[in-house]
PDB file of N, CA and C in Angstrom:
ATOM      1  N   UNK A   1     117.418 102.050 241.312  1.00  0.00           N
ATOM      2  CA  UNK A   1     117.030 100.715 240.900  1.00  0.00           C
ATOM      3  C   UNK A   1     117.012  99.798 242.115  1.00  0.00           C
ATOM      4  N   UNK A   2     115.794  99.085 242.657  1.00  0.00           N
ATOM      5  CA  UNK A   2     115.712  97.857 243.671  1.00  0.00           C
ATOM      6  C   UNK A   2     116.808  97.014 243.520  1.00  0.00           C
ATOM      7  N   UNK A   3     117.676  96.609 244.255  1.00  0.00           N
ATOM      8  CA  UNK A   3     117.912  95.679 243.985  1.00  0.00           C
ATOM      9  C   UNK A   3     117.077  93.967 243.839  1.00  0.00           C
ATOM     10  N   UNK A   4     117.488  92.921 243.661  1.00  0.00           N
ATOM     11  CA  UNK A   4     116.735  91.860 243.323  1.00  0.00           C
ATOM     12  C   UNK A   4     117.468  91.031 244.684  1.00  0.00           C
ATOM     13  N   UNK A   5     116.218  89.696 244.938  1.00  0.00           N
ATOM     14  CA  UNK A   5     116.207  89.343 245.851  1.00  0.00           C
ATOM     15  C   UNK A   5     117.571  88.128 245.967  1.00  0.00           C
ATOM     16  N   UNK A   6     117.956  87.844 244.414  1.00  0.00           N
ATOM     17  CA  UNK A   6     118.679  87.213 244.819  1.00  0.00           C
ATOM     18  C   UNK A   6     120.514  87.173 245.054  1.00  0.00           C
ATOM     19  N   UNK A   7     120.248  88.827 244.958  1.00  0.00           N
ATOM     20  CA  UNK A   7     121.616  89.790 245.088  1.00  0.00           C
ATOM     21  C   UNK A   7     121.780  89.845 246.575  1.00  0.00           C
ATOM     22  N   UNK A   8     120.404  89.818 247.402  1.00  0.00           N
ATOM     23  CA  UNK A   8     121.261  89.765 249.128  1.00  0.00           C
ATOM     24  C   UNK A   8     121.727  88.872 249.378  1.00  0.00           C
ATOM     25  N   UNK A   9     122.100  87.584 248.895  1.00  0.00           N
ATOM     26  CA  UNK A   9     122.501  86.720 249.248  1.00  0.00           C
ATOM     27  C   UNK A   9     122.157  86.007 250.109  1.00  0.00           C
ATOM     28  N   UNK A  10     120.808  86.016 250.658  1.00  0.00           N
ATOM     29  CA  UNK A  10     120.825  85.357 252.196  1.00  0.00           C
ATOM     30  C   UNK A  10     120.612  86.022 253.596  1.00  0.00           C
ATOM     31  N   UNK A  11     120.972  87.510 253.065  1.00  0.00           N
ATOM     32  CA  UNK A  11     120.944  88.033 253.880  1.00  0.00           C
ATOM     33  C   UNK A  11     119.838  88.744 254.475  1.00  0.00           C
ATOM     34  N   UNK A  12     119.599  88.191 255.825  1.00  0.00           N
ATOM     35  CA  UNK A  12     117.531  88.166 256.072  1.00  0.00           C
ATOM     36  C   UNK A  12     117.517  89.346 256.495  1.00  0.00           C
ATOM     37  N   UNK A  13     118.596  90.296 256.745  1.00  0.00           N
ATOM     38  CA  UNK A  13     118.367  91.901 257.667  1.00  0.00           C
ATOM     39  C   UNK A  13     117.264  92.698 256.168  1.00  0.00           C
ATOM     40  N   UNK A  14     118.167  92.766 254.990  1.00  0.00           N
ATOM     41  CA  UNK A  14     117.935  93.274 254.431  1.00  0.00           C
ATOM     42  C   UNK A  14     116.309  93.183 253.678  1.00  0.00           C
ATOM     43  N   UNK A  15     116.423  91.545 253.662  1.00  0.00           N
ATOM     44  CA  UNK A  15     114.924  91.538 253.353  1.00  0.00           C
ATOM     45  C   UNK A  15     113.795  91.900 253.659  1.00  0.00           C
ATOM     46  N   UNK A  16     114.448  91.436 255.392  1.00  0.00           N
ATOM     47  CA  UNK A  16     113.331  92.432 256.481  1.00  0.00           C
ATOM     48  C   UNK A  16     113.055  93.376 255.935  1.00  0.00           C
ATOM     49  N   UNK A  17     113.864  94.520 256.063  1.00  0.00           N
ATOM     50  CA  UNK A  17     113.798  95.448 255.358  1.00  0.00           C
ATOM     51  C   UNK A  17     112.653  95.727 254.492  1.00  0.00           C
ATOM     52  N   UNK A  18     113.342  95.106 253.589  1.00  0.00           N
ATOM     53  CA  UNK A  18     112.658  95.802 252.025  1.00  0.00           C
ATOM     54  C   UNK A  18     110.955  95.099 252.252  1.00  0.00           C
ATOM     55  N   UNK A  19     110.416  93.912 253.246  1.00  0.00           N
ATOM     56  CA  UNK A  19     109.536  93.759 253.611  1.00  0.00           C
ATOM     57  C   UNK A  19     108.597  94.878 254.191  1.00  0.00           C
ATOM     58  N   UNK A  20     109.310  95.432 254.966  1.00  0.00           N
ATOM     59  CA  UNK A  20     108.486  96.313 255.738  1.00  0.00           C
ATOM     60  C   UNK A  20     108.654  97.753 254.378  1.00  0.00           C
ATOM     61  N   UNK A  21     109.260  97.987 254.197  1.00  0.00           N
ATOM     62  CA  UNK A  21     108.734  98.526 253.130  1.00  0.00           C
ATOM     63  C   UNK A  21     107.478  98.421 252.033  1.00  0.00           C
ATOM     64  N   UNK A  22     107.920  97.302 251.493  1.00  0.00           N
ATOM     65  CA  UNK A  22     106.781  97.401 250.392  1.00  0.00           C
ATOM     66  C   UNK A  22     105.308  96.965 251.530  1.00  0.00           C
ATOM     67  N   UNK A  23     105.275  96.745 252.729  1.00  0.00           N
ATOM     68  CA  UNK A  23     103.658  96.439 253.425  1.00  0.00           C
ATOM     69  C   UNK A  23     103.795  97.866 253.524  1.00  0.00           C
ATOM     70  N   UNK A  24     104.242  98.463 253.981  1.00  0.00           N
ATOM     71  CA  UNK A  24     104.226 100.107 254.390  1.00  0.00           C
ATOM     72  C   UNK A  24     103.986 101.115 253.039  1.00  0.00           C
ATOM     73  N   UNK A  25     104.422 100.822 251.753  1.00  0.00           N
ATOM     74  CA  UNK A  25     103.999 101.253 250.606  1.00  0.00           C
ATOM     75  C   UNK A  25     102.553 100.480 249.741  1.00  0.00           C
ATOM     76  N   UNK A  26     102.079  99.312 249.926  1.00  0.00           N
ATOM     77  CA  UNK A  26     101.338  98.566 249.004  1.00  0.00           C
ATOM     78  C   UNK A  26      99.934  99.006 249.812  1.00  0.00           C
ATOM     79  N   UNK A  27      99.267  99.219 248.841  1.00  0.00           N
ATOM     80  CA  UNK A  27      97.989 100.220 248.790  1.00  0.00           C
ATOM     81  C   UNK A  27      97.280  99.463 249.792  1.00  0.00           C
ATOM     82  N   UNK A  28      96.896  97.807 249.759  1.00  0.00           N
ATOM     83  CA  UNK A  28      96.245  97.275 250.668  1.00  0.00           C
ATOM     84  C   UNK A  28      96.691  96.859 252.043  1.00  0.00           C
ATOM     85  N   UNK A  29      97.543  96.938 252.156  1.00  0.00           N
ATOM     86  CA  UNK A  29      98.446  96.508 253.422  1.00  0.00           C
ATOM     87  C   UNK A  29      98.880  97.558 254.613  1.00  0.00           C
ATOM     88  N   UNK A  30      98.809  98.520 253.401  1.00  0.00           N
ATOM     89  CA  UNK A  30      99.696  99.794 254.376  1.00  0.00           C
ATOM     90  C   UNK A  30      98.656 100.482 255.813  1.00  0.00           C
ATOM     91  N   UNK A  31      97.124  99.878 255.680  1.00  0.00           N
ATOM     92  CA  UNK A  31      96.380 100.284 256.733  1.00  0.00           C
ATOM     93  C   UNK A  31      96.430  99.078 257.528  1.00  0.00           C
ATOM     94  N   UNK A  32      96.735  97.918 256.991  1.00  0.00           N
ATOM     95  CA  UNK A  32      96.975  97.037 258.429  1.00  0.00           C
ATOM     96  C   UNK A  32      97.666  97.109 259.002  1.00  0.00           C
ATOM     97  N   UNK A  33      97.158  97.674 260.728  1.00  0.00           N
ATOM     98  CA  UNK A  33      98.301  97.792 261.999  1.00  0.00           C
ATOM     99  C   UNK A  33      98.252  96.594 262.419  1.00  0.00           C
ATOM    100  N   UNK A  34      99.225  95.906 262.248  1.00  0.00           N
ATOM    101  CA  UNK A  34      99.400  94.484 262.861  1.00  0.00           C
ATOM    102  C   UNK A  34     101.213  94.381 262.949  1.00  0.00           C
ATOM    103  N   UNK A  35     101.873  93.389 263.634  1.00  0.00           N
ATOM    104  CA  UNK A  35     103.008  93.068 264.378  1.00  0.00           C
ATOM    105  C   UNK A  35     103.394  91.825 263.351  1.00  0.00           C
ATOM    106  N   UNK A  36     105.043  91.795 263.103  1.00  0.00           N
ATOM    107  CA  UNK A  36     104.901  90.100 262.343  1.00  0.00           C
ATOM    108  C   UNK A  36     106.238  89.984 263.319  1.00  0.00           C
ATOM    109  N   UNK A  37     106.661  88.650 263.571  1.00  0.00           N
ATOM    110  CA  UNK A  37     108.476  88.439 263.974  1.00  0.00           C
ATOM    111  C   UNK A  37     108.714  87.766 262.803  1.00  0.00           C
ATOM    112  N   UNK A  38     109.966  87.766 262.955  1.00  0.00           N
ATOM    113  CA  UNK A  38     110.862  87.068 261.439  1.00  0.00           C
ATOM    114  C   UNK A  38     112.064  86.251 262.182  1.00  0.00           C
ATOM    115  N   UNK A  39     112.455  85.567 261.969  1.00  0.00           N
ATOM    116  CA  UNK A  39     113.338  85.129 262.008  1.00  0.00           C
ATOM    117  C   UNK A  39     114.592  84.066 261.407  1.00  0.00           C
ATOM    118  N   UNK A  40     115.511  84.001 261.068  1.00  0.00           N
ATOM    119  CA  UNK A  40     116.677  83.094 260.524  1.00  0.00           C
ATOM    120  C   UNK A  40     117.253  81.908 260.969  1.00  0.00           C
ATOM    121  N   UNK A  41     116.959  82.378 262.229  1.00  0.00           N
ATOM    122  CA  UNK A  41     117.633  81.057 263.771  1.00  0.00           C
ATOM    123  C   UNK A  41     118.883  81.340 264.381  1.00  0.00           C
ATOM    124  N   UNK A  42     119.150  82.502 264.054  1.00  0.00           N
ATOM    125  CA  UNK A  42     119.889  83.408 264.101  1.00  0.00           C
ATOM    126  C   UNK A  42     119.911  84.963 264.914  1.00  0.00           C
ATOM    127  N   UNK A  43     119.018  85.523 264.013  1.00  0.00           N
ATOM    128  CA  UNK A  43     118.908  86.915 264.443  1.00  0.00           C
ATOM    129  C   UNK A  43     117.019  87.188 264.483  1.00  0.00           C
ATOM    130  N   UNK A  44     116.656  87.647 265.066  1.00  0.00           N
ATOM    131  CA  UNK A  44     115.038  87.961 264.697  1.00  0.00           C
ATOM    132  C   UNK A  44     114.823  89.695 265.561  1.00  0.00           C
ATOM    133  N   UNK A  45     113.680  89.633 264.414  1.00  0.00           N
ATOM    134  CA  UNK A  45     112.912  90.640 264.159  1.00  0.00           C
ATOM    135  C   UNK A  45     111.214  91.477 264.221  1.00  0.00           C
ATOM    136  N   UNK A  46     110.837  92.188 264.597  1.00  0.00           N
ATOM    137  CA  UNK A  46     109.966  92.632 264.678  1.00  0.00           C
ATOM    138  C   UNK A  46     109.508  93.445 264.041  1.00  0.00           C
ATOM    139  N   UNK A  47     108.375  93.256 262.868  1.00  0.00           N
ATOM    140  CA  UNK A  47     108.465  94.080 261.918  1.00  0.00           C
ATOM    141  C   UNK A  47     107.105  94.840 261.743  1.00  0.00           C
ATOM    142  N   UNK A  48     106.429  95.905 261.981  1.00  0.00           N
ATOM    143  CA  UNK A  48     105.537  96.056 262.126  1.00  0.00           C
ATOM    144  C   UNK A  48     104.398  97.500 260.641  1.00  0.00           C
ATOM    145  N   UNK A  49     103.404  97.341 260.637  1.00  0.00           N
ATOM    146  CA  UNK A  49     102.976  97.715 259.209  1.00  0.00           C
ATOM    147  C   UNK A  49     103.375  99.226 259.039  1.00  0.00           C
ATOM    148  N   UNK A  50     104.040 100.154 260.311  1.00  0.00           N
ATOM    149  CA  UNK A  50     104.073 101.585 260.167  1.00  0.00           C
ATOM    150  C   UNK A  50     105.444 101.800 259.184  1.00  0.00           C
ATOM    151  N   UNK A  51     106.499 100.157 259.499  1.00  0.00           N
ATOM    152  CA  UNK A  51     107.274 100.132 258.295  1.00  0.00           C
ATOM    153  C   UNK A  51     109.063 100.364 259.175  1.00  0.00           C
ATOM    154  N   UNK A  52     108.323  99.726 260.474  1.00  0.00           N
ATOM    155  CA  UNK A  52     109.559 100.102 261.818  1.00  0.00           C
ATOM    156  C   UNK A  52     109.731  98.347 261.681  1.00  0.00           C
ATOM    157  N   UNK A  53     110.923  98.182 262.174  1.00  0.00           N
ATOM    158  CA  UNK A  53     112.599  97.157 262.026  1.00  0.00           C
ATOM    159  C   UNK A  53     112.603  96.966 263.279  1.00  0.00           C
ATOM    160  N   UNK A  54     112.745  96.184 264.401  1.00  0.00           N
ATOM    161  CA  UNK A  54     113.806  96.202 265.720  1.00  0.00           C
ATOM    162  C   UNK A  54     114.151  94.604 265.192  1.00  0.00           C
ATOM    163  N   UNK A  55     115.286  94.959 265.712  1.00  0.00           N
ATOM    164  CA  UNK A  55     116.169  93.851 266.361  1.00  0.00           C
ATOM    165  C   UNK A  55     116.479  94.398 267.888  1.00  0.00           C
ATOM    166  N   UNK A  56     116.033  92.921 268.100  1.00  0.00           N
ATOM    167  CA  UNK A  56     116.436  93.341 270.376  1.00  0.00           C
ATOM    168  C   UNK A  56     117.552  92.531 270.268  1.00  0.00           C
ATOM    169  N   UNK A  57     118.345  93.450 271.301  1.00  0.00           N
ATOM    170  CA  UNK A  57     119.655  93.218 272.113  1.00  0.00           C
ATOM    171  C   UNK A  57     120.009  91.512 272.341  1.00  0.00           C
ATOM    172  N   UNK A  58     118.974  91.042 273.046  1.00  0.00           N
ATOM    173  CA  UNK A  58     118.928  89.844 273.820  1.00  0.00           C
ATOM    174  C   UNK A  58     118.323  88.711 272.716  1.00  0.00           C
ATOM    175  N   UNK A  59     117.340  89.460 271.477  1.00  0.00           N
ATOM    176  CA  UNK A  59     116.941  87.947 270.395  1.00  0.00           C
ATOM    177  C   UNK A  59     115.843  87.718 270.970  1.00  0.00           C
ATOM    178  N   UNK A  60     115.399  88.031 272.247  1.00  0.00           N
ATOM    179  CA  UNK A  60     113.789  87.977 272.786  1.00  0.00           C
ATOM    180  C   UNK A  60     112.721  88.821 272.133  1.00  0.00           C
ATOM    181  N   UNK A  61     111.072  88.754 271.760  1.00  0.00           N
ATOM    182  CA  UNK A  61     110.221  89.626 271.619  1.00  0.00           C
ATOM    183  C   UNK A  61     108.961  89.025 271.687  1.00  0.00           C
ATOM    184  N   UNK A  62     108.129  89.292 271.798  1.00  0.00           N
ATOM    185  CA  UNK A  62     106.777  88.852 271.491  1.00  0.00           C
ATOM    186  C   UNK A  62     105.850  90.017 271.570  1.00  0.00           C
ATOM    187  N   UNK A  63     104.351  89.755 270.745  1.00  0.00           N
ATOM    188  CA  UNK A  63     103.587  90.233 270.843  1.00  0.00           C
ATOM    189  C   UNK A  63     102.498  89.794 271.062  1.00  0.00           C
ATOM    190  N   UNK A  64     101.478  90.631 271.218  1.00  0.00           N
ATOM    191  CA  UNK A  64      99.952  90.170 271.481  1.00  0.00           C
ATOM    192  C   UNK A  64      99.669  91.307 272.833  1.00  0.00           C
ATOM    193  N   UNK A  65      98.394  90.867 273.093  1.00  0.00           N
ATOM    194  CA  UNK A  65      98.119  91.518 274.371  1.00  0.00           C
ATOM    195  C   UNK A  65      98.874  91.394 275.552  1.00  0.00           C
ATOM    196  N   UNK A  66      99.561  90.296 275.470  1.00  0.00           N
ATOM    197  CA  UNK A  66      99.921  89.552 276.805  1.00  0.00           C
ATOM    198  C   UNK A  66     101.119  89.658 276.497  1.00  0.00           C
ATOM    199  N   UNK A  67     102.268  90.581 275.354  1.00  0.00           N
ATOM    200  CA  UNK A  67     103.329  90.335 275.155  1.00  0.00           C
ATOM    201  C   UNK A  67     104.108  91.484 276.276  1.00  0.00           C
ATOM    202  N   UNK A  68     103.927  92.427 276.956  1.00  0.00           N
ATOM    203  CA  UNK A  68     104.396  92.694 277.572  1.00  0.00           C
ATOM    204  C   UNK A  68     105.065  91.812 278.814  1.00  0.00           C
ATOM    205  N   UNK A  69     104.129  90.971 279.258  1.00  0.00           N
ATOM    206  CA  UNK A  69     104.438  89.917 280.303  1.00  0.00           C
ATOM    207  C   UNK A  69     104.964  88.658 279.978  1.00  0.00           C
ATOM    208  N   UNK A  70     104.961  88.592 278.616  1.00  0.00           N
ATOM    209  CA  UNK A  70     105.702  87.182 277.892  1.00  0.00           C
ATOM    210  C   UNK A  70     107.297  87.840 277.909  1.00  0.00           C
ATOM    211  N   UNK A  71     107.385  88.680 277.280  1.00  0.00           N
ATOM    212  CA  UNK A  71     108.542  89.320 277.047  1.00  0.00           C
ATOM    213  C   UNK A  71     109.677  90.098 278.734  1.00  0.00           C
ATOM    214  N   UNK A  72     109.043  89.662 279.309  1.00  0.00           N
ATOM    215  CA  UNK A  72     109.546  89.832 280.835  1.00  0.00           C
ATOM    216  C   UNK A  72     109.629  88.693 281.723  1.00  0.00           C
ATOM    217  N   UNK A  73     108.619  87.389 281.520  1.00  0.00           N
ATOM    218  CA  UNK A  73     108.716  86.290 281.932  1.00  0.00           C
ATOM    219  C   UNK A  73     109.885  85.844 281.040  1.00  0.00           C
ATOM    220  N   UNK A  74     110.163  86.140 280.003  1.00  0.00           N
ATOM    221  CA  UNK A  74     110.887  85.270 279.010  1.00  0.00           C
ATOM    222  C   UNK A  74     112.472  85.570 279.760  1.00  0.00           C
ATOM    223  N   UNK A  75     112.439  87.309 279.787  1.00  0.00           N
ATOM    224  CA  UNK A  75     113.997  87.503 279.808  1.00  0.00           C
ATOM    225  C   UNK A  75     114.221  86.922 281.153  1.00  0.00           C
ATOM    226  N   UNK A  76     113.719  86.919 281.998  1.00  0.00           N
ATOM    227  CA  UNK A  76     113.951  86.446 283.361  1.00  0.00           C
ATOM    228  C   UNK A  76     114.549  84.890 283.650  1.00  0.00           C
ATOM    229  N   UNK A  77     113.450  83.946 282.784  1.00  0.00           N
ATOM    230  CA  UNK A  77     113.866  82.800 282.788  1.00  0.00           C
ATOM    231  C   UNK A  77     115.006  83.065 281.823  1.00  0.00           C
ATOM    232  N   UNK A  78     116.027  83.422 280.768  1.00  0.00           N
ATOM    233  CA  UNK A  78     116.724  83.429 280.194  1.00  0.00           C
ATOM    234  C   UNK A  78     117.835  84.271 281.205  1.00  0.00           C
ATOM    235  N   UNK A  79     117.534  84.999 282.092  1.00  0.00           N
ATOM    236  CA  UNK A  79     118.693  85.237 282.898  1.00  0.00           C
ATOM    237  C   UNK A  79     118.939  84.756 283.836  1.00  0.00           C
ATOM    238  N   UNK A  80     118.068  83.574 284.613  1.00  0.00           N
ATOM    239  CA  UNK A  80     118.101  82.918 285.750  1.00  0.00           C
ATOM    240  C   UNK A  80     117.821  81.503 285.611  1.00  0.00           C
ATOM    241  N   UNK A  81     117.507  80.810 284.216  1.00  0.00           N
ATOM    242  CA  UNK A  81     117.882  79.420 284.548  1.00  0.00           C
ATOM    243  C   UNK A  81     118.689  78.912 283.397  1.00  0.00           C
ATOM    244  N   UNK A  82     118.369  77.323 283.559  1.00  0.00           N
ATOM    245  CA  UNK A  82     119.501  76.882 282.124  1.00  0.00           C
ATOM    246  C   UNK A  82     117.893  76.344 281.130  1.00  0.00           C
ATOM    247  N   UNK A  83     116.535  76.515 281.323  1.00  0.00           N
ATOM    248  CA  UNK A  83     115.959  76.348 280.512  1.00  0.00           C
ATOM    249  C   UNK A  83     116.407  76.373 278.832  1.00  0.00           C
ATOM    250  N   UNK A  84     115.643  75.414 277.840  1.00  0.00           N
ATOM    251  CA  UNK A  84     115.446  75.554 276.836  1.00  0.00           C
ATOM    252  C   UNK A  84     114.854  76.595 276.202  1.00  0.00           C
ATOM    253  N   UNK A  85     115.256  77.128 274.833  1.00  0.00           N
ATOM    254  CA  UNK A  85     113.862  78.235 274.264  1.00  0.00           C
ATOM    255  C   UNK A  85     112.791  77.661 274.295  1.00  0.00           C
ATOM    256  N   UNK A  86     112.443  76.463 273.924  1.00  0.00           N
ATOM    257  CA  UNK A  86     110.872  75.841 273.647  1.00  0.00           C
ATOM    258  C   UNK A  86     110.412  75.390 275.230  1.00  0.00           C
ATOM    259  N   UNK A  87     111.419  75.533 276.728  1.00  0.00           N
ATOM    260  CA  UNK A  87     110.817  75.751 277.844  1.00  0.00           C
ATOM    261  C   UNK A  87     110.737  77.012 278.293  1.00  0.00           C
ATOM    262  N   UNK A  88     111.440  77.640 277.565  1.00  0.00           N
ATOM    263  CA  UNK A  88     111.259  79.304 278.169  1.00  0.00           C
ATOM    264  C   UNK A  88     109.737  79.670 277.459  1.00  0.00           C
ATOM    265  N   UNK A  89     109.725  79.200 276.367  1.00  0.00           N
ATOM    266  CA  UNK A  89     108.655  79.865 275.390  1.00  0.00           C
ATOM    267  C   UNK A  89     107.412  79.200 276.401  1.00  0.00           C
ATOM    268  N   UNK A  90     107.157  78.273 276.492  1.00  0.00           N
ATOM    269  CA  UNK A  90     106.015  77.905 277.326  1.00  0.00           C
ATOM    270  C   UNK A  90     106.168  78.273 278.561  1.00  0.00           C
ATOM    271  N   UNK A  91     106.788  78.435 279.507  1.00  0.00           N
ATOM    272  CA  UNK A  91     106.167  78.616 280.414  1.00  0.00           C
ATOM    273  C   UNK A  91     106.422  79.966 281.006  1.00  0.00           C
ATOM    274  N   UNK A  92     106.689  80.754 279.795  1.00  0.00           N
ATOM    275  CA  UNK A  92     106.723  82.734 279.976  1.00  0.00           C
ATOM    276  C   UNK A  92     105.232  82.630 279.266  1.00  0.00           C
ATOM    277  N   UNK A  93     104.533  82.117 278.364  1.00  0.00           N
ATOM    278  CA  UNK A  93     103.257  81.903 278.059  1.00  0.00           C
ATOM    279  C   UNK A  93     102.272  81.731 279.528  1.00  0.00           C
ATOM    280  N   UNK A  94     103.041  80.394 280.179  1.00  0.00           N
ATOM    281  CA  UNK A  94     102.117  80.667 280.894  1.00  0.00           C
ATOM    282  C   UNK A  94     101.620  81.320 281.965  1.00  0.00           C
ATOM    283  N   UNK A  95     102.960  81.896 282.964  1.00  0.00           N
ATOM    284  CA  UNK A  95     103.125  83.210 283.556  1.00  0.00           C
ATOM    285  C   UNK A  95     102.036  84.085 282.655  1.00  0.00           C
ATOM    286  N   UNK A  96     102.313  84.305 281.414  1.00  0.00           N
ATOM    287  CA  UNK A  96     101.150  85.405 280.985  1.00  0.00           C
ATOM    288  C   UNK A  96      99.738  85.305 281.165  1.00  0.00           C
ATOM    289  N   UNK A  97      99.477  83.698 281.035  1.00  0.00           N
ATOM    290  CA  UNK A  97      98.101  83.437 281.200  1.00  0.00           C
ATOM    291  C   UNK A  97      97.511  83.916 282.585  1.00  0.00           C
ATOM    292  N   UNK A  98      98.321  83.854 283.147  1.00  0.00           N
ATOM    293  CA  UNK A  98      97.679  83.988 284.688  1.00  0.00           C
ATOM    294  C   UNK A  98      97.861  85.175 285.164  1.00  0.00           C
ATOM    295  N   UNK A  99      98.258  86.059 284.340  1.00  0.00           N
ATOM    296  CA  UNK A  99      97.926  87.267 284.396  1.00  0.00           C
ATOM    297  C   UNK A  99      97.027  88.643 283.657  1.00  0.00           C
ATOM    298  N   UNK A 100      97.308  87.876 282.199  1.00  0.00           N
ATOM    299  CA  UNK A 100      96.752  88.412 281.359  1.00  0.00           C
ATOM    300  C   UNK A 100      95.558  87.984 281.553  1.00  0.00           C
ATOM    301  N   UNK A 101      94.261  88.643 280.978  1.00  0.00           N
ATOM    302  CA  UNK A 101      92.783  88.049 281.005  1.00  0.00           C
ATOM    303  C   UNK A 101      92.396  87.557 279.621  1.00  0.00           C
ATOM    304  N   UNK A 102      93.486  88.169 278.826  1.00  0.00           N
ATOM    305  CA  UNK A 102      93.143  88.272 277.460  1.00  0.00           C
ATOM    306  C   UNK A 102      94.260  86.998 276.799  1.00  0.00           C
ATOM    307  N   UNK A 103      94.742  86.239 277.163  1.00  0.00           N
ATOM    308  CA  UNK A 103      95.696  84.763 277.351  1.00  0.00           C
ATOM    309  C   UNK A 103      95.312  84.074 277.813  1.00  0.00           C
ATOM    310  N   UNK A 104      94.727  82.828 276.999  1.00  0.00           N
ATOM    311  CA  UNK A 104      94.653  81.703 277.462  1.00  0.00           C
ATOM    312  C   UNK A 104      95.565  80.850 278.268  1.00  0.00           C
ATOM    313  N   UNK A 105      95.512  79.781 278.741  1.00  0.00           N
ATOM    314  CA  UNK A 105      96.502  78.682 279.074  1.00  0.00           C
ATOM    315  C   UNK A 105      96.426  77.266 277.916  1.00  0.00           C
ATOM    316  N   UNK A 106      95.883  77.409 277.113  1.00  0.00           N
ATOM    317  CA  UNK A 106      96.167  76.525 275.900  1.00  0.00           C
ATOM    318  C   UNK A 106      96.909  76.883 275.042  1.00  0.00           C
ATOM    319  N   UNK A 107      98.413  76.334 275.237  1.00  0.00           N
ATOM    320  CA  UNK A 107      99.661  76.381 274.556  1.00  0.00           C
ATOM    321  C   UNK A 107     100.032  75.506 274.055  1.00  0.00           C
ATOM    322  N   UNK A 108     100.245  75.912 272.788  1.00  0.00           N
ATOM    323  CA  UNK A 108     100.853  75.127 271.365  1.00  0.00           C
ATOM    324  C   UNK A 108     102.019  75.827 271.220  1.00  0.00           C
ATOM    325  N   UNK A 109     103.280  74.453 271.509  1.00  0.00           N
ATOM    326  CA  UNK A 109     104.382  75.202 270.856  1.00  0.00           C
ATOM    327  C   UNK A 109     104.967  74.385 269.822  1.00  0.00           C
ATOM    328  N   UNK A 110     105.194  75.183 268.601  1.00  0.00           N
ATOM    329  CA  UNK A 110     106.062  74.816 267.405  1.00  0.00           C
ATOM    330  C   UNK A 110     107.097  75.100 266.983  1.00  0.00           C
ATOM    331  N   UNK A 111     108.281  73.921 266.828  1.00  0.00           N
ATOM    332  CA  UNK A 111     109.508  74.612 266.671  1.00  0.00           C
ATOM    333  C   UNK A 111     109.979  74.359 265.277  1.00  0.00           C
ATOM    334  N   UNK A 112     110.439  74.949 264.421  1.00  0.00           N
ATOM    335  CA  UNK A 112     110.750  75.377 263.018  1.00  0.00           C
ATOM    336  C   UNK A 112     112.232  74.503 263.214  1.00  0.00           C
TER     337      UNK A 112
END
């Protein structure tokens, strides 16, 4: 028997979870290969349609084309300055731009 959503209490691991599940089981979804993050403000996640979970070590991730180099600009500034997340987040964006071809330099950042 599933449990019901309002038996986790809150608890966003699990939902993750059972998210990537039912996209990984539901007839229309289960062929979209696409990337989502999740997050609580807390802990985040990477959840992707094959029905795979990470949580990273450090709480860093991104995707896209350019997420390899976001995700390396990011940890860097997070190990070498006292930046903000919403200054780390922009300007590991824009390190990417200027490398990536496929990254713009028109950055929108939104903070939840």
């Amino acid at each position: 028997m599933k449990p019901s959503r309002q038996s986790y209490h809150g608890t966003t691991v699990l939902l993750v979870v059972e998210l990537a599940q039912e996209w990984r089981t539901d007839r229309a979804l289960r062929h979209l290969e696409a990337f989502l993050l999740a997050t609580d403000g807390k802990s985040t996640y990477l959840i992707s349609g094959t029905g795979d979970v990470i949580e990273p070590d450090d709480g860093i991730l991104a995707i896209g084309s350019g997420g390899a180099y976001a995700l390396a600009a990011a940890r860097a500034l997070m190990r070498s300055t006292k930046m903000s997340a919403r200054q780390i987040a922009r300007e590991s964006l824009q390190i990417t731009s200027e490398i990536c071809i496929f990254t713009n330099s028109e950055i929108l950042v939104e903070e939840l």
